[in-house]
Protein backbone atom coordinates (compact mmCIF):
# COMPACT_ATOMS: atom_id res chain seq x y z
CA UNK A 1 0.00 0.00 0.00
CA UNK A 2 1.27 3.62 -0.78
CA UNK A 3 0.51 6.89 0.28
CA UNK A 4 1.49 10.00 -1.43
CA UNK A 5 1.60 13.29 1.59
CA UNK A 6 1.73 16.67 -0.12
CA UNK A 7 3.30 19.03 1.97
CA UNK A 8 4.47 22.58 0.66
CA UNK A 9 6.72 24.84 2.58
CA UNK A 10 5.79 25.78 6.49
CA UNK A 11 3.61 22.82 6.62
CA UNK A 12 1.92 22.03 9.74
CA UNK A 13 4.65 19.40 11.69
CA UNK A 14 1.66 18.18 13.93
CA UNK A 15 -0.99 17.56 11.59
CA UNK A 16 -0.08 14.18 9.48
CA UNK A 17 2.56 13.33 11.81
CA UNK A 18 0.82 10.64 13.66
CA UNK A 19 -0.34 9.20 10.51
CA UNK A 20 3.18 9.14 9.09
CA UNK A 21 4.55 7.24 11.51
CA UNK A 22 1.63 4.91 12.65
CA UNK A 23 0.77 3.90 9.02
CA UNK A 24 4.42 2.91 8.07
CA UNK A 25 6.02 1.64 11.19
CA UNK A 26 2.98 -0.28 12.56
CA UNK A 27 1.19 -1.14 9.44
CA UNK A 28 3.86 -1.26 6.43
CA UNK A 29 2.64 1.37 4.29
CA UNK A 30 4.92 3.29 1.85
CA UNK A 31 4.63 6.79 2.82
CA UNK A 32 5.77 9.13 -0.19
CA UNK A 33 6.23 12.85 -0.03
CA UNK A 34 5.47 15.29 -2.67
CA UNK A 35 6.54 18.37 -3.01
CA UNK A 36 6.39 21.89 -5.37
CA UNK A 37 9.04 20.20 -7.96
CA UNK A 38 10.26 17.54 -5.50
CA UNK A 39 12.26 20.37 -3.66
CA UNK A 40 12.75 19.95 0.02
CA UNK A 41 10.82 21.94 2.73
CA UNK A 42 10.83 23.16 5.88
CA UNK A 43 7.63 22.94 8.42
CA UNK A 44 6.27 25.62 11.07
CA UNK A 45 8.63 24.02 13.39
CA UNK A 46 11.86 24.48 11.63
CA UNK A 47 11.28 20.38 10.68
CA UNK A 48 13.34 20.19 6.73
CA UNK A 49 11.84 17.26 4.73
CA UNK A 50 13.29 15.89 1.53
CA UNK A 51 10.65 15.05 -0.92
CA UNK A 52 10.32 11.41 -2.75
CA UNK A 53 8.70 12.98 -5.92
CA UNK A 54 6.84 16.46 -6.96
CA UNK A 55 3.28 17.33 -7.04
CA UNK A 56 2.84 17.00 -10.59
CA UNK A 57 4.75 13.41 -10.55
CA UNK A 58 1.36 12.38 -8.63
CA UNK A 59 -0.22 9.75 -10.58
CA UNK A 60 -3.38 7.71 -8.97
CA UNK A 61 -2.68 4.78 -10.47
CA UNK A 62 0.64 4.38 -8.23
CA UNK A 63 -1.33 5.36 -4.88
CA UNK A 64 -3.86 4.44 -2.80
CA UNK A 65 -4.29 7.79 -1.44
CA UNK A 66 -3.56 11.64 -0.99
CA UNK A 67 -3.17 12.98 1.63
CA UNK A 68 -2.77 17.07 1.47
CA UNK A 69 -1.43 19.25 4.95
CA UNK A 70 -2.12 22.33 6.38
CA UNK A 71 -0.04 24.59 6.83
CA UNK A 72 1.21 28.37 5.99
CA UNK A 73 0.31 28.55 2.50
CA UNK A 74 -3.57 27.48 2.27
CA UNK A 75 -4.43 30.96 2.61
CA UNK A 76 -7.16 31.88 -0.13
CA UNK A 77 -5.24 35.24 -2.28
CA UNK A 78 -2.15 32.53 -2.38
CA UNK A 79 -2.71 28.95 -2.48
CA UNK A 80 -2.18 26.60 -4.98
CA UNK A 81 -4.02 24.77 -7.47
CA UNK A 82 -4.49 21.11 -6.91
CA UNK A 83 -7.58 20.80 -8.43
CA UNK A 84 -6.33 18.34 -11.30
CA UNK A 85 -4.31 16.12 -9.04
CA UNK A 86 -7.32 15.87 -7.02
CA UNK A 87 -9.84 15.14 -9.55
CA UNK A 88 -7.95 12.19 -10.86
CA UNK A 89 -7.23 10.67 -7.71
CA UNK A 90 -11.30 11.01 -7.31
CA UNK A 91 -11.93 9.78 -10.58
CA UNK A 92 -9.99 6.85 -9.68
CA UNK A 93 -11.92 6.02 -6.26
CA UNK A 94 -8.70 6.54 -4.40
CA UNK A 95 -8.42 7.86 -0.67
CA UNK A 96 -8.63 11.59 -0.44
CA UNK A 97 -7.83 13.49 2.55
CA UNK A 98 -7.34 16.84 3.81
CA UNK A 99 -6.47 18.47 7.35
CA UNK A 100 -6.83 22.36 8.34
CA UNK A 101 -6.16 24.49 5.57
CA UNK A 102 -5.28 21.72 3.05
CA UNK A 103 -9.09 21.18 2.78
CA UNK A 104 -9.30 24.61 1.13
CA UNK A 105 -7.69 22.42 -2.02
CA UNK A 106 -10.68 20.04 -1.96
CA UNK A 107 -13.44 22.81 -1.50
CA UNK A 108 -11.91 24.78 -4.58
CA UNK A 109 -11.43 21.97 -6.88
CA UNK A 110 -15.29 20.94 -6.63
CA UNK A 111 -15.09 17.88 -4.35
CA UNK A 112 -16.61 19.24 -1.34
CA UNK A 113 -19.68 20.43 -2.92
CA UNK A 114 -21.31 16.50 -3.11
CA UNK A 115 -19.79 15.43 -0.02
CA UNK A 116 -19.88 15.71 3.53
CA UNK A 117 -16.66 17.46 5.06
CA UNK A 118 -15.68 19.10 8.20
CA UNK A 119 -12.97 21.76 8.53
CA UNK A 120 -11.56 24.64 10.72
CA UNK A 121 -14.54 26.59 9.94
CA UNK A 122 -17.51 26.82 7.70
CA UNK A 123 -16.77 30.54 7.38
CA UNK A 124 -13.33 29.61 6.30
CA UNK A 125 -14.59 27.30 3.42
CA UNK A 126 -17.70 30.16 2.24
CA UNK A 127 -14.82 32.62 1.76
CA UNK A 128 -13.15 30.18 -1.25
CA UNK A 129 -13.85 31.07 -4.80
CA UNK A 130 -16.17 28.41 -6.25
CA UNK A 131 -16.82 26.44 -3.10
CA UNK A 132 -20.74 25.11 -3.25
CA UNK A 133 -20.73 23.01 -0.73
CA UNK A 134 -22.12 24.84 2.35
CA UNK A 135 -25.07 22.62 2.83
CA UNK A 136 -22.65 19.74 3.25
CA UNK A 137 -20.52 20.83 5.76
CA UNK A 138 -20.45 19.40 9.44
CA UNK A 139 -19.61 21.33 12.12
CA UNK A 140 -17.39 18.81 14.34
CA UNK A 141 -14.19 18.96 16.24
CA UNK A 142 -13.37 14.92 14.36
CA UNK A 143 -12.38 14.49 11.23
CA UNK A 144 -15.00 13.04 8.87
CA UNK A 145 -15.00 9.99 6.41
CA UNK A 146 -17.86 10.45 3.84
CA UNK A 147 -16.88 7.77 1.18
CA UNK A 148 -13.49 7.63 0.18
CA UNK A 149 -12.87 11.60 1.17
CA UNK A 150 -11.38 12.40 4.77
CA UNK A 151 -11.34 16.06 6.00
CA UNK A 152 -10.05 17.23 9.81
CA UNK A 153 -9.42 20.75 11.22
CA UNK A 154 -6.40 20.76 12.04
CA UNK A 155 -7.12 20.63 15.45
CA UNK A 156 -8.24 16.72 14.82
CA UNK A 157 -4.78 15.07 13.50
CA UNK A 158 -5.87 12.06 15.87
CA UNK A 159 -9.03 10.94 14.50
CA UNK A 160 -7.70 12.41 10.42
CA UNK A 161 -5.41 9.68 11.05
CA UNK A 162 -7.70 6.81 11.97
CA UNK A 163 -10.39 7.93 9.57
CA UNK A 164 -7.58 7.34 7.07
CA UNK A 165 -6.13 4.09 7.57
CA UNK A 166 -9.73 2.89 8.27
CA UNK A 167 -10.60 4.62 4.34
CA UNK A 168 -7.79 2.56 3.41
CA UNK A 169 -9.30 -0.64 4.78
CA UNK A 170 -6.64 -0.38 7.60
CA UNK A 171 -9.40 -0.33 10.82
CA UNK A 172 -8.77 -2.76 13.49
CA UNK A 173 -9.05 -3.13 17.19
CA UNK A 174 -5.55 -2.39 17.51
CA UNK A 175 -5.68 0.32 15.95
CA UNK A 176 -8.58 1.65 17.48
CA UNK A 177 -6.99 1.47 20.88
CA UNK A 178 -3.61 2.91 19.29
CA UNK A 179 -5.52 5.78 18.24
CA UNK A 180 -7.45 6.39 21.98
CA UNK A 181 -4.35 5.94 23.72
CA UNK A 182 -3.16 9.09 21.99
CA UNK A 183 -6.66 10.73 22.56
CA UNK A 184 -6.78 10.28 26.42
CA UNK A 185 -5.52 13.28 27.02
CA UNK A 186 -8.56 14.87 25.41
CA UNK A 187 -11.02 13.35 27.68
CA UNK A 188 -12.24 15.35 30.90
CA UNK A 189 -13.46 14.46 33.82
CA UNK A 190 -16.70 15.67 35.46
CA UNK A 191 -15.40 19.38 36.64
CA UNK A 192 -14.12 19.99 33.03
CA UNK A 193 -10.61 19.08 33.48
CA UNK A 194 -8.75 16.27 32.53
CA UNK A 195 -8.53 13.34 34.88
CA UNK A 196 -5.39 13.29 37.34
């Protein structure tokens, strides 16, 4: 299985980290990176990645998903286009995924507007050129699987993880108690703070 990340430069470190790392180490998944011409990057943290391939290497047919990051440059007067990588990988019923800002890619390139999606905000999405897909958006702090599309404000990199591995037919007890070991310390107690 292979998963192509798109990450462009002062990605968000936190947001497919978790997913990185759990679907490669734990589960065996290739994990390649894509870049603006395969150049490396460097995140909001300072992190510098080297990228596998670039952007417009992306082919479906050599994936089983996308997966696109938020980050710095998802900002609507700037962003890029990836509206044609996106639409194939559609076309071909492969995983497509988006956390924080990186959803503003799927709500411009038409996706969004027949599916149900989350994000950081609906006002955030109704302030995109072309976006039509108000009525299908879910106000939720989880990410949200509707068919094979995964979206997750980048506040949710827990659950845009599992929602993406299970897309990928990856779900599994073990996983599910991977992924609420990491979310315990979201839970509160009665008083509104976390347990001791």
């Amino acid at each position: 299985m292979r998963l192509a990340i798109v990450l462009y430069e002062g990605f968000a470190d936190w947001e497919c980290a978790l997913l990185m790392a759990a679907a490669r180490t734990h589960l065996g998944v290739d994990i390649d990176v894509a870049t603006t011409n395969g150049a490396p990057v460097t995140s909001m943290g300072g992190l510098d990645v080297s990228a596998h391939l670039s952007i417009d290497a992306l082919d479906p047919a050599g994936f089983d998903g996308l997966v696109i990051c938020g980050g710095l440059t998802w900002e609507p007067e700037t962003m890029p286009d990836l509206s044609t990588t996106i639409r194939a990988f559609d076309r071909d019923r492969r995983l497509v995924a988006a956390i924080c800002g990186g959803v503003n890619a799927l709500a411009v390139s038409g996706l969004l507007d027949r599916t149900d999606h989350t994000a950081n905000s609906a006002e955030s999405l109704a302030a995109l050129t072309g976006y039509r897909g108000g009525q299908r958006y879910r106000d939720q702090p989880q990410a949200l699987r509707s068919g094979h599309v995964v979206t997750a404000a980048g506040t949710a990199p827990i659950s845009f993880a599992g929602e993406i591995l299970r897309g990928l037919g990856l779900g599994s007890a073990e996983l599910d108690g991977f992924l609420a070991l990491y979310g315990q310390e979201h839970q509160t107690g009665q008083n509104g703070r976390a347990p001791d």
